[in-house]
Structure formats: C-alpha cells, structure tokens
PDB file of N, CA and C in Angstrom:
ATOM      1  N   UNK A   1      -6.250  -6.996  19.850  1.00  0.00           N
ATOM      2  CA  UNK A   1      -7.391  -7.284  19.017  1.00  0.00           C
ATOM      3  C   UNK A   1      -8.227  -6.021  18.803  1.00  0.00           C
ATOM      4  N   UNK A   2      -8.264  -4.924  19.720  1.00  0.00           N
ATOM      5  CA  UNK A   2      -8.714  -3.983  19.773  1.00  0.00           C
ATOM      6  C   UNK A   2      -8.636  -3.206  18.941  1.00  0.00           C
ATOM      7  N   UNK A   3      -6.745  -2.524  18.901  1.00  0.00           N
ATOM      8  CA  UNK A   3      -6.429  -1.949  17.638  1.00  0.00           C
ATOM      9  C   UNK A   3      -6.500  -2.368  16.052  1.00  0.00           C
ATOM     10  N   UNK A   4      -6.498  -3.977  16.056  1.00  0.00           N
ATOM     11  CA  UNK A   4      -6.826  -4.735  14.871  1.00  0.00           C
ATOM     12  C   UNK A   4      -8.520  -3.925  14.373  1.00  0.00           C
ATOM     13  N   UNK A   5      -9.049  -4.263  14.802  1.00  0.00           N
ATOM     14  CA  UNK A   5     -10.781  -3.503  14.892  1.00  0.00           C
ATOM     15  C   UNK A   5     -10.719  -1.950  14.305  1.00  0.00           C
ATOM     16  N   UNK A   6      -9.794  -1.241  15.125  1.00  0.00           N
ATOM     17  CA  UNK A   6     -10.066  -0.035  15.240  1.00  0.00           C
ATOM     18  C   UNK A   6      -9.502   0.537  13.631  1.00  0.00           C
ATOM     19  N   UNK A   7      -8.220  -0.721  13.662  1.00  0.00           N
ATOM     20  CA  UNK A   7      -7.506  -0.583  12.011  1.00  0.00           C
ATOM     21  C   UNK A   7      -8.735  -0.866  10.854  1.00  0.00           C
ATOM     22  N   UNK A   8      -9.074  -2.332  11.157  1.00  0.00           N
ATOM     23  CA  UNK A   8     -10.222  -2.351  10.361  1.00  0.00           C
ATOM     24  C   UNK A   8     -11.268  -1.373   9.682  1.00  0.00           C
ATOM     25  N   UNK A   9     -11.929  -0.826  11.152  1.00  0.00           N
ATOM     26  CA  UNK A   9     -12.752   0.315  10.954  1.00  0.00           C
ATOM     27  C   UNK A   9     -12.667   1.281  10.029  1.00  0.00           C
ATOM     28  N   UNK A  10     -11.235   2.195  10.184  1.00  0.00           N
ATOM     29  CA  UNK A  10     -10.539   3.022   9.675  1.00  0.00           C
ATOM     30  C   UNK A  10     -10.952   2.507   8.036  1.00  0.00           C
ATOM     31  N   UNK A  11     -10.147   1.397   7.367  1.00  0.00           N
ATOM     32  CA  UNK A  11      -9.828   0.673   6.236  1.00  0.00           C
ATOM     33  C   UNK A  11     -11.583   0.837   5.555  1.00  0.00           C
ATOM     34  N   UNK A  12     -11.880   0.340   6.390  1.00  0.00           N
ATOM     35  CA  UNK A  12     -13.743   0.114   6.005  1.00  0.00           C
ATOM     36  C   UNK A  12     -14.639   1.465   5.580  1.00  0.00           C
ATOM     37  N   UNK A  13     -14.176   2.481   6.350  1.00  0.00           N
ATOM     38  CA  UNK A  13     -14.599   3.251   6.219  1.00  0.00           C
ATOM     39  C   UNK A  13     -14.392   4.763   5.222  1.00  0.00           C
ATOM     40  N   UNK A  14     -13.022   3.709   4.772  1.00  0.00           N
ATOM     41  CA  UNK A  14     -12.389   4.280   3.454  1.00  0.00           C
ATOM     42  C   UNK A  14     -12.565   3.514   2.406  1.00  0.00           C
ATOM     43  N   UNK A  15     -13.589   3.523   2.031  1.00  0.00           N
ATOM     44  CA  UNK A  15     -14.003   2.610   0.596  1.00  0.00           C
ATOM     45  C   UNK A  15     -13.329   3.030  -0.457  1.00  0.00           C
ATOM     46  N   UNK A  16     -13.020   3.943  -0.443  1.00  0.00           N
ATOM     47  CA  UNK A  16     -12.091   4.405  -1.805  1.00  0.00           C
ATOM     48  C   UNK A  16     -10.633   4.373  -1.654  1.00  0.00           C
ATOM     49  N   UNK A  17      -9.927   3.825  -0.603  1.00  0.00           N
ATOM     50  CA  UNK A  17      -8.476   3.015  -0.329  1.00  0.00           C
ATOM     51  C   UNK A  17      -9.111   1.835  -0.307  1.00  0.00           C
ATOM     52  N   UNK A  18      -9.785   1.382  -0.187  1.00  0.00           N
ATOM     53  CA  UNK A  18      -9.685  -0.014  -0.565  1.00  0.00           C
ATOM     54  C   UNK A  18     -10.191  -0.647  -1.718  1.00  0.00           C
ATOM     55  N   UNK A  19     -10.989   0.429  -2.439  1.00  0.00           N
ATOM     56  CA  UNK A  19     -10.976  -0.127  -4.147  1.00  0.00           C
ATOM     57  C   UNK A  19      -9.466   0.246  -4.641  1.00  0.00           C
ATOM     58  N   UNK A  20      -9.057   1.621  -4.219  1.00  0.00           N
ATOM     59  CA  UNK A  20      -7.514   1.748  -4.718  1.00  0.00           C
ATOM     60  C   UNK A  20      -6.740   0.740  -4.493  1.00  0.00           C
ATOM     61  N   UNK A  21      -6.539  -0.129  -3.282  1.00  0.00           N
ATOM     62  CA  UNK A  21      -5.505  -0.717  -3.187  1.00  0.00           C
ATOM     63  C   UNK A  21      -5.659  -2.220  -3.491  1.00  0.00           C
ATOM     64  N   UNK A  22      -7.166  -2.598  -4.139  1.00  0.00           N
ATOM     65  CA  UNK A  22      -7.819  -3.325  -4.577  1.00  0.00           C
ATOM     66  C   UNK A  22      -6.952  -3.507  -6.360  1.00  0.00           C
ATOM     67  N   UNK A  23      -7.257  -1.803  -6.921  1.00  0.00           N
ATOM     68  CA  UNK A  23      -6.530  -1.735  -8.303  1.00  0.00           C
ATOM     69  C   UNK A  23      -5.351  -1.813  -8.231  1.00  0.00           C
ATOM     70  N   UNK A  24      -4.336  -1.956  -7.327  1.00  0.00           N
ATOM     71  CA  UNK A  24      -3.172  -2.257  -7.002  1.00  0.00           C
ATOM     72  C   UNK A  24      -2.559  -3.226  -7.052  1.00  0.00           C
ATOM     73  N   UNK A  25      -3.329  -3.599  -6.306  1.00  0.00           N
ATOM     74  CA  UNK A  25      -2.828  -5.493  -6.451  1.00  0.00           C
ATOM     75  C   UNK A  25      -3.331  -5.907  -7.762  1.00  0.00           C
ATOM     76  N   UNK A  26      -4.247  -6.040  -8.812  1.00  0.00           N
ATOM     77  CA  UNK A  26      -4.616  -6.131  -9.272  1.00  0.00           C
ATOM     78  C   UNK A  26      -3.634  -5.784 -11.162  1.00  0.00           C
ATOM     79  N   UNK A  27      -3.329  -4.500 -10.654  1.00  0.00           N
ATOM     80  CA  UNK A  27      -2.142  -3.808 -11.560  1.00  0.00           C
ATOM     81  C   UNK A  27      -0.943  -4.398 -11.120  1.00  0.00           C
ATOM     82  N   UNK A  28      -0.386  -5.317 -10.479  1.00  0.00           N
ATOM     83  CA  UNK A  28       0.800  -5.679 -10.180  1.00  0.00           C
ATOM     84  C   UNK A  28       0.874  -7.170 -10.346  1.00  0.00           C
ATOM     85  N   UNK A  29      -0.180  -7.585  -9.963  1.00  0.00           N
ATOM     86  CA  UNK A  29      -0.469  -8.916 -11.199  1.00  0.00           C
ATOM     87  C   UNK A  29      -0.646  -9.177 -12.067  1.00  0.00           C
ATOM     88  N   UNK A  30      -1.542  -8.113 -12.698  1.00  0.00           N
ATOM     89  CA  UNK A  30      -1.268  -8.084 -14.375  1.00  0.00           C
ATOM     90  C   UNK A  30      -0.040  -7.379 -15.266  1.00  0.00           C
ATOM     91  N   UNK A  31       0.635  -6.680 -13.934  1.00  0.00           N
ATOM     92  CA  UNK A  31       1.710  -6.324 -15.137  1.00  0.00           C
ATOM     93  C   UNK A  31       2.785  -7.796 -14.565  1.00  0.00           C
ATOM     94  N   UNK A  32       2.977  -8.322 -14.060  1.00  0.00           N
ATOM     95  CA  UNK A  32       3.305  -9.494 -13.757  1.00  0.00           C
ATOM     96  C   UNK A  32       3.373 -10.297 -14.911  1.00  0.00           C
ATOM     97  N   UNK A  33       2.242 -10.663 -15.354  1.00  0.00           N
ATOM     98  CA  UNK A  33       1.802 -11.134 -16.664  1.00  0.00           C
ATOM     99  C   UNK A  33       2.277 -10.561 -17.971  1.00  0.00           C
ATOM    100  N   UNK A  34       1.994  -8.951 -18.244  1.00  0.00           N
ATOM    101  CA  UNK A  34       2.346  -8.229 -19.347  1.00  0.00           C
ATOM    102  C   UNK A  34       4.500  -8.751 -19.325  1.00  0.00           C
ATOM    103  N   UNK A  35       4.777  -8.516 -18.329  1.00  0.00           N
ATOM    104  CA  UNK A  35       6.240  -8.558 -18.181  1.00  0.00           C
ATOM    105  C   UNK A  35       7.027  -9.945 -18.878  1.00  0.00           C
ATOM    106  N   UNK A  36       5.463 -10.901 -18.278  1.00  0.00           N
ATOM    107  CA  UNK A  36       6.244 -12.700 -18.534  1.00  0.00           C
ATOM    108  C   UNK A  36       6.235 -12.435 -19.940  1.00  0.00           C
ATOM    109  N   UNK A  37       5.212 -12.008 -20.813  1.00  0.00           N
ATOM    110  CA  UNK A  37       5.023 -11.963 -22.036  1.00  0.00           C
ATOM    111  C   UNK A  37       5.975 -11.354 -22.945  1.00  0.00           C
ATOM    112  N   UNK A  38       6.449 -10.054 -22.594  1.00  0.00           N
ATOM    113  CA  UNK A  38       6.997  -9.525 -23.469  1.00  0.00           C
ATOM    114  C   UNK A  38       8.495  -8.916 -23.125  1.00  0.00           C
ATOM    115  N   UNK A  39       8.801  -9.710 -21.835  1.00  0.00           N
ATOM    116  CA  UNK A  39      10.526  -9.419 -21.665  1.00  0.00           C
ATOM    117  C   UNK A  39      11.249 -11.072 -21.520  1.00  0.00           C
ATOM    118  N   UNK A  40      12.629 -10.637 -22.033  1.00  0.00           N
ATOM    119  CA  UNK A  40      13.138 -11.830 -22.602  1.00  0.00           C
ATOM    120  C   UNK A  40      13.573 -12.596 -21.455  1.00  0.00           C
ATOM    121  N   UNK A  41      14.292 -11.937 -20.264  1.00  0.00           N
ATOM    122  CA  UNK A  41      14.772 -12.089 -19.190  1.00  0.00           C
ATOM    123  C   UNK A  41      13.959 -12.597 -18.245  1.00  0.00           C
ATOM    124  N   UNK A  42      12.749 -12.658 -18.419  1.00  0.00           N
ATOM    125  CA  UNK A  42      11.657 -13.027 -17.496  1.00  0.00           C
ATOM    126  C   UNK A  42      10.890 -14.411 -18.231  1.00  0.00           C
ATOM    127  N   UNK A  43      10.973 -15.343 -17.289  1.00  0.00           N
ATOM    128  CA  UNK A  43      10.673 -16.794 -17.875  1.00  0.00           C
ATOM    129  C   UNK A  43       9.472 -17.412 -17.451  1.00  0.00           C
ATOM    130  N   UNK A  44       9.204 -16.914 -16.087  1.00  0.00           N
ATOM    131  CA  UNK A  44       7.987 -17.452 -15.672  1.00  0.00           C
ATOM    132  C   UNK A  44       6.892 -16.397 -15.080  1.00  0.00           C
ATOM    133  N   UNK A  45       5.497 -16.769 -14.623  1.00  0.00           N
ATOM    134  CA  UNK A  45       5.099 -15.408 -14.562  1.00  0.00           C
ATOM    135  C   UNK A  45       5.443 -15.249 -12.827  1.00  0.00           C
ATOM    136  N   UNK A  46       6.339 -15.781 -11.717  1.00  0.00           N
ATOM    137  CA  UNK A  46       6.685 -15.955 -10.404  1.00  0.00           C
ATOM    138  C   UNK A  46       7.842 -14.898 -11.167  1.00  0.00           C
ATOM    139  N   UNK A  47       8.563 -14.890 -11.728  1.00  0.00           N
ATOM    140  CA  UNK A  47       9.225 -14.121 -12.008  1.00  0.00           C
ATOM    141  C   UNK A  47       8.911 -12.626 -12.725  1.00  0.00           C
ATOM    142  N   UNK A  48       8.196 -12.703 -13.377  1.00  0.00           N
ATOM    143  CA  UNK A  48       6.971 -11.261 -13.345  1.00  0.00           C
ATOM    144  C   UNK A  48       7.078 -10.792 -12.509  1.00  0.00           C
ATOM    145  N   UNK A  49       5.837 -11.513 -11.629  1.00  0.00           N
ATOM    146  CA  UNK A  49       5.458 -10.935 -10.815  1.00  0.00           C
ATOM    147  C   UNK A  49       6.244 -10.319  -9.680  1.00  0.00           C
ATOM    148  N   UNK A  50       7.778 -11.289  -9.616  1.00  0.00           N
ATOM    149  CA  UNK A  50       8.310 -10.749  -8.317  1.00  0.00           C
ATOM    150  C   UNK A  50       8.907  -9.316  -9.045  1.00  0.00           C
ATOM    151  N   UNK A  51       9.320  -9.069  -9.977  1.00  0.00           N
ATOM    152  CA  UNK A  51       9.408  -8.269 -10.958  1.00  0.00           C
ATOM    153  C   UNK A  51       8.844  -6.956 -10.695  1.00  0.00           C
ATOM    154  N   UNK A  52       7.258  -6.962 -11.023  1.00  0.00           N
ATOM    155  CA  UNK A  52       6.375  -6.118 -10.807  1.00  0.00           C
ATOM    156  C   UNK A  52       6.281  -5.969  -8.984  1.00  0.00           C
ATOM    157  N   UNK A  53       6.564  -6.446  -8.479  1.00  0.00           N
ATOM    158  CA  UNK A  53       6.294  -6.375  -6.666  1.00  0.00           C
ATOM    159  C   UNK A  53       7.343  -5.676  -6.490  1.00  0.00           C
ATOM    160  N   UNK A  54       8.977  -5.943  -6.724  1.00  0.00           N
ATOM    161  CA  UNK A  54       9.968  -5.451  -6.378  1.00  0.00           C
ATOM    162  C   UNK A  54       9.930  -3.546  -6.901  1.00  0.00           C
ATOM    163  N   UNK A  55       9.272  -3.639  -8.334  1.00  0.00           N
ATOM    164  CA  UNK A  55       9.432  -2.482  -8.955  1.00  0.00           C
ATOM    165  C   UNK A  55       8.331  -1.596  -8.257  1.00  0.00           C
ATOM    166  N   UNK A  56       7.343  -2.068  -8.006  1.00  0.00           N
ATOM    167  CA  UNK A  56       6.465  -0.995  -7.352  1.00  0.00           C
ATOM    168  C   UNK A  56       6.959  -0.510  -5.740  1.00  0.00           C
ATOM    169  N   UNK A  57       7.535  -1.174  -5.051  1.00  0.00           N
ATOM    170  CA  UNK A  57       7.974  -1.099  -3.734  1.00  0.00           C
ATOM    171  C   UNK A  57       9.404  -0.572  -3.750  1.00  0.00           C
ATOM    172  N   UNK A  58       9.706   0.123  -5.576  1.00  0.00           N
ATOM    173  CA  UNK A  58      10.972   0.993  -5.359  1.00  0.00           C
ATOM    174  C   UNK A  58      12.074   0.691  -4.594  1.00  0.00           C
ATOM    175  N   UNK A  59      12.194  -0.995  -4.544  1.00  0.00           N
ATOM    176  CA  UNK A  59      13.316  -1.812  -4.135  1.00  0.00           C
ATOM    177  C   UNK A  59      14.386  -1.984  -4.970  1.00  0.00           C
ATOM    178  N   UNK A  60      13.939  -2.801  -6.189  1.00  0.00           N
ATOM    179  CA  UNK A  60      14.695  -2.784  -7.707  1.00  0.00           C
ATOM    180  C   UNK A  60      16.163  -3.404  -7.320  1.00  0.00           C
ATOM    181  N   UNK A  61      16.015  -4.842  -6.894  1.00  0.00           N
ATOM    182  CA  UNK A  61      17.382  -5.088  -6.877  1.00  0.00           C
ATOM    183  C   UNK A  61      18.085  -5.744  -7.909  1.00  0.00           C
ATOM    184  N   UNK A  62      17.451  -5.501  -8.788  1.00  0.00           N
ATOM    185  CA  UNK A  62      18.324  -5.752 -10.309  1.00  0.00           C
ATOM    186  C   UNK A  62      18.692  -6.957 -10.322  1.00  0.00           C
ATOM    187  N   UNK A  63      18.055  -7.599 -10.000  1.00  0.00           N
ATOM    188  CA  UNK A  63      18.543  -9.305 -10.327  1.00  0.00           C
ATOM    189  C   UNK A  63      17.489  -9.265 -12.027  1.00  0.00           C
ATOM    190  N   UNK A  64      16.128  -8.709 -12.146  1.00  0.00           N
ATOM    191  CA  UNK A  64      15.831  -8.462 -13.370  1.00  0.00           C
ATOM    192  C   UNK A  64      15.692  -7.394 -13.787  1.00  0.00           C
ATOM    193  N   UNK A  65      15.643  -7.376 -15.237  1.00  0.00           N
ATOM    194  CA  UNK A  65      15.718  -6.087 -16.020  1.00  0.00           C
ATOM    195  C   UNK A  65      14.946  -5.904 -17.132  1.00  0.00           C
ATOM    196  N   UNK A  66      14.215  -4.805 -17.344  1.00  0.00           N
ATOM    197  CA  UNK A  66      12.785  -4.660 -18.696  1.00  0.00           C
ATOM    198  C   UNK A  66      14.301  -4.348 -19.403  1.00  0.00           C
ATOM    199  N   UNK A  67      14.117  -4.497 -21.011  1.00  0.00           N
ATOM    200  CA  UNK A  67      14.846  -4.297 -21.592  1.00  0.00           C
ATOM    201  C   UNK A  67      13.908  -3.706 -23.112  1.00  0.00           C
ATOM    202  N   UNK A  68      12.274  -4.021 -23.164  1.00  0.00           N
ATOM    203  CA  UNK A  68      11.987  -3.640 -24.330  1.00  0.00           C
ATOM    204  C   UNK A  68      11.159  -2.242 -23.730  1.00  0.00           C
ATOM    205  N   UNK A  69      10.382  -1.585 -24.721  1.00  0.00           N
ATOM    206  CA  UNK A  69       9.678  -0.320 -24.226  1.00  0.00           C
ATOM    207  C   UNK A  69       8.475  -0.987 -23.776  1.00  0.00           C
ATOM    208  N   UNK A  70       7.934  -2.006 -23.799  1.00  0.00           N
ATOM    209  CA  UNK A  70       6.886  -2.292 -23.458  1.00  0.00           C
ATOM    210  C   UNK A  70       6.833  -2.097 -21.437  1.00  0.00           C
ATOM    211  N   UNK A  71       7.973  -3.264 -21.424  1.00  0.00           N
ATOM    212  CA  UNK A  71       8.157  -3.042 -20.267  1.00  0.00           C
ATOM    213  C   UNK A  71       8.720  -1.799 -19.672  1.00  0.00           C
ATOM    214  N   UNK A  72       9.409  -1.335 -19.926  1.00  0.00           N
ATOM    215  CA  UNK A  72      10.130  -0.007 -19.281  1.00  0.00           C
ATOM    216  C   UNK A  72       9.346   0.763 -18.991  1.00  0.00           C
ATOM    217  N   UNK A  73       8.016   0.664 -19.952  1.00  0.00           N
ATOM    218  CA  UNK A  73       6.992   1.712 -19.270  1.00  0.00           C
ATOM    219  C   UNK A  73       5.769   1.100 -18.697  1.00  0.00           C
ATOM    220  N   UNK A  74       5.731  -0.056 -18.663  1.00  0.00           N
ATOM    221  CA  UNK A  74       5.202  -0.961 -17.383  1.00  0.00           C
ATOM    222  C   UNK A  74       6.042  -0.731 -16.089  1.00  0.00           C
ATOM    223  N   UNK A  75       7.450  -0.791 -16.026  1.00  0.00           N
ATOM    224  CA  UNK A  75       7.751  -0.214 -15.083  1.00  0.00           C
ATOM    225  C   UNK A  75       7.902   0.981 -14.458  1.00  0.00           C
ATOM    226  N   UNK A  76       7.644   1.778 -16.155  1.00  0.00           N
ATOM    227  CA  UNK A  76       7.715   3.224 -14.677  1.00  0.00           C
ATOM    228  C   UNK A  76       6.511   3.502 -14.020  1.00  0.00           C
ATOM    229  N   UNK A  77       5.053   2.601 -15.024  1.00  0.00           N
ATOM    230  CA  UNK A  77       3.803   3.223 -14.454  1.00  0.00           C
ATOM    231  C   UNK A  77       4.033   2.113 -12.620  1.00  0.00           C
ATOM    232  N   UNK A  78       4.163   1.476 -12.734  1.00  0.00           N
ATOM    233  CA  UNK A  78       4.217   0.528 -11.461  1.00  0.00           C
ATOM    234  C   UNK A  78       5.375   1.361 -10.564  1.00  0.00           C
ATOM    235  N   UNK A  79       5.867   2.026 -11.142  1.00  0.00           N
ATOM    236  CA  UNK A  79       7.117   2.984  -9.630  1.00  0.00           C
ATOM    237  C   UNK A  79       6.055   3.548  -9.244  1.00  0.00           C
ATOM    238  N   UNK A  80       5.297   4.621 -10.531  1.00  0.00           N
ATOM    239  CA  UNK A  80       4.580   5.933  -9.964  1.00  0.00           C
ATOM    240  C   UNK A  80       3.472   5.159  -8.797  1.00  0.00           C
ATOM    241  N   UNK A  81       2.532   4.222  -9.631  1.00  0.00           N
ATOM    242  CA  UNK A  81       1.675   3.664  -9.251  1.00  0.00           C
ATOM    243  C   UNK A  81       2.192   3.398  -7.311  1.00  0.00           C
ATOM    244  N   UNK A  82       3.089   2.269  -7.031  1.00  0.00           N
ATOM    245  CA  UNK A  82       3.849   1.975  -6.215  1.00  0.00           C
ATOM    246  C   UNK A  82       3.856   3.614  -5.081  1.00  0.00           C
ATOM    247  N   UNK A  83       4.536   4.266  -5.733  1.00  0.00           N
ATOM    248  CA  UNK A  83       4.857   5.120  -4.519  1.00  0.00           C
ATOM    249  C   UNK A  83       3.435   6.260  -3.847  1.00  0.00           C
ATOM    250  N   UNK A  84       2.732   6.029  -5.037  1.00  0.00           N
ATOM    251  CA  UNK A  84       0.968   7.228  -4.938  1.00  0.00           C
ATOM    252  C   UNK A  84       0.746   6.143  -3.880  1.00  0.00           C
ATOM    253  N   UNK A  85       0.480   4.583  -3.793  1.00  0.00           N
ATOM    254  CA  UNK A  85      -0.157   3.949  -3.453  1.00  0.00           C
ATOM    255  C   UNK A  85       0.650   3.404  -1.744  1.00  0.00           C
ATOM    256  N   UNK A  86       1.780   3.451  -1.195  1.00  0.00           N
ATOM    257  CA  UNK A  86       2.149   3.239  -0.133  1.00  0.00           C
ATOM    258  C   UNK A  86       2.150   4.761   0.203  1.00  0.00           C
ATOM    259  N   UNK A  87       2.759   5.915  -0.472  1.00  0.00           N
ATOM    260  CA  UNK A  87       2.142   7.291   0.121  1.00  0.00           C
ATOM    261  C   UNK A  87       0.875   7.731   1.231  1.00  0.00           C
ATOM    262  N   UNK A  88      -0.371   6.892   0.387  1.00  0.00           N
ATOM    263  CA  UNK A  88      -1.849   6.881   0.858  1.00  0.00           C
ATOM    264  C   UNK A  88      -1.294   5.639   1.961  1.00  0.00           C
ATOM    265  N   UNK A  89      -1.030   4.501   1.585  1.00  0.00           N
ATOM    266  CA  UNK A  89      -1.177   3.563   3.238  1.00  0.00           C
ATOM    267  C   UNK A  89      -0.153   4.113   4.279  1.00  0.00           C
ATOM    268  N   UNK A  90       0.875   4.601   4.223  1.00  0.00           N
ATOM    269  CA  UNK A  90       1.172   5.464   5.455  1.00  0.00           C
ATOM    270  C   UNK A  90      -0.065   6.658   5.503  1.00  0.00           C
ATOM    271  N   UNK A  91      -0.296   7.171   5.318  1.00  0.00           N
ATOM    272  CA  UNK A  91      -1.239   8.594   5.310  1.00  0.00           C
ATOM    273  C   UNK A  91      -2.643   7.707   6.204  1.00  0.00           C
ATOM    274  N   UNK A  92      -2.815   6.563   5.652  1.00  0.00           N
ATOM    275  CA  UNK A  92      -4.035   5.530   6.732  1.00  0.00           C
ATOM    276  C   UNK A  92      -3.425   5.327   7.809  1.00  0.00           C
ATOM    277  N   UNK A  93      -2.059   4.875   7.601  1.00  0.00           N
ATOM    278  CA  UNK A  93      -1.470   4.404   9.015  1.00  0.00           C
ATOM    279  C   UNK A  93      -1.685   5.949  10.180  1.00  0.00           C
ATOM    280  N   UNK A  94      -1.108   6.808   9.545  1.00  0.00           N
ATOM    281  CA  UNK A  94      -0.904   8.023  10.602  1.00  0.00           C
ATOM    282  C   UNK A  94      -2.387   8.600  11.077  1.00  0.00           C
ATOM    283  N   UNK A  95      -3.276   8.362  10.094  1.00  0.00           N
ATOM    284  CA  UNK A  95      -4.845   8.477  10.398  1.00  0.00           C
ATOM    285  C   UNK A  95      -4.918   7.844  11.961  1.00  0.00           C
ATOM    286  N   UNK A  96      -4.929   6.187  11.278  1.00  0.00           N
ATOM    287  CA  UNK A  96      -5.137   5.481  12.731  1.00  0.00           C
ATOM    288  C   UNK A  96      -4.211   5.876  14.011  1.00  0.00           C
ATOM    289  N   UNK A  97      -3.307   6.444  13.863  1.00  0.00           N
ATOM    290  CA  UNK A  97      -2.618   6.582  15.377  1.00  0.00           C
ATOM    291  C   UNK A  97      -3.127   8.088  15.772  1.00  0.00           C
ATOM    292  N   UNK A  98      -3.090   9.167  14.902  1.00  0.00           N
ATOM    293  CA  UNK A  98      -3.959   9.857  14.953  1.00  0.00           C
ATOM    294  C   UNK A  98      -4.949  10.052  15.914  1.00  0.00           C
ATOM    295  N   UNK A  99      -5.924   9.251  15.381  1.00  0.00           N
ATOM    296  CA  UNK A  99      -7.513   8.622  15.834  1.00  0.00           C
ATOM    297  C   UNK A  99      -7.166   8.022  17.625  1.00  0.00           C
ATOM    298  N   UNK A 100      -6.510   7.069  17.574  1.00  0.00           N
ATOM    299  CA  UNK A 100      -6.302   6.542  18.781  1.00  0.00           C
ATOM    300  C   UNK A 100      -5.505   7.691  20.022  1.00  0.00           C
ATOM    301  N   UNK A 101      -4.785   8.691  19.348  1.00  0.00           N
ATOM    302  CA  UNK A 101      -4.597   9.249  20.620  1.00  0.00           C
ATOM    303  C   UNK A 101      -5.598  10.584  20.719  1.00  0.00           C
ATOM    304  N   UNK A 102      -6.330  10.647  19.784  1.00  0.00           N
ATOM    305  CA  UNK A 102      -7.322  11.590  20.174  1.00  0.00           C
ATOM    306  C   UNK A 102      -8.340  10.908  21.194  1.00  0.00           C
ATOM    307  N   UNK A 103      -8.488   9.925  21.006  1.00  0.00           N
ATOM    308  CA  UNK A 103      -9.563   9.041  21.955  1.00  0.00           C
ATOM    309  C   UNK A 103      -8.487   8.798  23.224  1.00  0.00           C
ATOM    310  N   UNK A 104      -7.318   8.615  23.309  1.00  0.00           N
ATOM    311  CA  UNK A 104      -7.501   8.704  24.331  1.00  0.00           C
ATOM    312  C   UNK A 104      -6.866  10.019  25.728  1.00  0.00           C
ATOM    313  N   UNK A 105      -6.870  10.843  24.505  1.00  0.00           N
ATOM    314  CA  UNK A 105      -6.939  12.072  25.626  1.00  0.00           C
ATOM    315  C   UNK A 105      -8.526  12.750  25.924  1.00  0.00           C
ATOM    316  N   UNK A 106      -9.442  12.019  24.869  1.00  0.00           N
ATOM    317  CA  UNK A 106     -10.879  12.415  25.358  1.00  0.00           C
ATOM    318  C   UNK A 106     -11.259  11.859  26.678  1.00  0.00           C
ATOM    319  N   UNK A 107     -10.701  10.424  26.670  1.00  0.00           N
ATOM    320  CA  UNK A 107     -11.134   9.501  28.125  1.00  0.00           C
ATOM    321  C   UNK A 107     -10.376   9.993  29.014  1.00  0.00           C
ATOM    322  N   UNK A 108      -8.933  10.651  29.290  1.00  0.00           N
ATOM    323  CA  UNK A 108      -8.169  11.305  29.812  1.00  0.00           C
ATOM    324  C   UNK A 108      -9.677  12.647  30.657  1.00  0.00           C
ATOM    325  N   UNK A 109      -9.312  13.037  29.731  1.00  0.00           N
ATOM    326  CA  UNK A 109     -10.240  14.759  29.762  1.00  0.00           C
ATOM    327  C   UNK A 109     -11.675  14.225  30.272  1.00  0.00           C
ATOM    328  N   UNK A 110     -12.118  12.640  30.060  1.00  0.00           N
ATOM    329  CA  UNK A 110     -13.281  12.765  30.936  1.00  0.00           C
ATOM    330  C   UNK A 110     -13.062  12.093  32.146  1.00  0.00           C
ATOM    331  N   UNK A 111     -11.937  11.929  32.451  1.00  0.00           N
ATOM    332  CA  UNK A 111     -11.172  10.841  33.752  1.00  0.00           C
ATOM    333  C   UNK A 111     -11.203  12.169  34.266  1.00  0.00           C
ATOM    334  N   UNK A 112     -10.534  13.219  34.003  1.00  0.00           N
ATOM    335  CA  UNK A 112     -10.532  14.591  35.166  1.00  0.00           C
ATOM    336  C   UNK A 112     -11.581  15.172  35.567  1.00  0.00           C
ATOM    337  N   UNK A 113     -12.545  15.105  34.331  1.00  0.00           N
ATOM    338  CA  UNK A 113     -13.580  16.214  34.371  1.00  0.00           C
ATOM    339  C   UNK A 113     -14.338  15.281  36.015  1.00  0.00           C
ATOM    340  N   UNK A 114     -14.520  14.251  35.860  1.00  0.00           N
ATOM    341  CA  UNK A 114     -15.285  12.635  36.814  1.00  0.00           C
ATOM    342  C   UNK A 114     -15.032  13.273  37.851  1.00  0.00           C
ATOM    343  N   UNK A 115     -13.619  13.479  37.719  1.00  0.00           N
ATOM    344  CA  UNK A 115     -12.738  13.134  39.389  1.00  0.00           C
ATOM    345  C   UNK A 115     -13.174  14.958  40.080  1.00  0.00           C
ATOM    346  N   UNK A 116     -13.621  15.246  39.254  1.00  0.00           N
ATOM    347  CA  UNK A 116     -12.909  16.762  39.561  1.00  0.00           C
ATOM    348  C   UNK A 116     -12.293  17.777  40.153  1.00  0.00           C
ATOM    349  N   UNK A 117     -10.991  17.362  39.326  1.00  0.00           N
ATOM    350  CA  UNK A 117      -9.415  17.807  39.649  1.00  0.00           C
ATOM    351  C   UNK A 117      -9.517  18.645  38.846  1.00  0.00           C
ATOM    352  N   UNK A 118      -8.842  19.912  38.833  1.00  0.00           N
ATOM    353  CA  UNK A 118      -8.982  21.286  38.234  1.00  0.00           C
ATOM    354  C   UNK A 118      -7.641  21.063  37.197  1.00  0.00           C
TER     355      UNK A 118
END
C-alpha cells in the first residue's frame, strides 16, 4: 500500500503526465469513433476502439485493417501518439524505482551514521 502512495505521489506530482495521458485516452476513444465512421471493416465502435487500443500499443494483430486515408492516418498519428506516450510511462515508472532506492540508501546512510560504524 505504501508503494501504491508513493506511485501515486510521483503521478500527482506530475500534472503534466497526467493531463497527457488524460489526452490519450481521450485520443484513442475518439479515434475509436473516427475509425467506426469511416472504415468499412469496422462495424461497431467496440471494434474501433479495440482498433485504436491495439494500434497505439504497436500490437497490430491484423484481425483489422484502415483501408481509406482517413484512417491510415488516424493510425499512424495513434502509433506515434502510442509510443511518445508509453515512452513517458516507463520514464515515470523508472522515476519511481529511482526515487525508492534513493530513499532507501538515505535510511541505510542514516542507520550507520546512528550506529556509528565507520
């Protein structure tokens, strides 16, 4: 529960990853939508959307396919989009582990300094 917190913190204190990843989700539901609309292959917007989820997460297992320009460049902005945007949440992730072992070689370093062991 601790590290949950400490993740939190981190997240919170990056207001600008979390409006980003706010426009993320946000861009992947609406191209969800743009996709139901204007590709032939795509029937519902569950199918969009899994569409737009698969394509941003640079999975792409081709069960669907953009076939007009509308989409094709809905999908490439959702690759780029996709990979800028898990780029930055590993880059948070490595923050937080980061963070946590700096803290705890500080409590380390004040466990010796206490004891004082040279």
């Amino acid at each position: 529960m601790r590290r949950l917190k400490k993740c939190y913190g981190i997240l919170y204190r990056l207001q600008g990853f979390t409006r980003f990843a706010l426009s993320f989700v946000t861009f992947v539901f609406g191209s969800g939508g743009v996709l139901f609309l204007v590709e032939p292959a795509i029937t519902n917007y569950g199918d969009g959307l899994w569409y737009a989820f698969v394509t941003s997460t640079t999975v792409g297992y081709g069960d669907l396919l953009a076939v007009t320009l509308i989409g094709r460049i809905t999908s490439v902005f959702l690759t780029i989009y996709g990979l800028i945007f898990f780029g930055c949440l590993s880059a948070v992730i490595i923050n937080y582990y980061t963070d946590l072992n700096k803290e705890r070689e500080r409590t380390n370093d004040c466990q010796l300094f206490n004891t004082g062991i040279p």
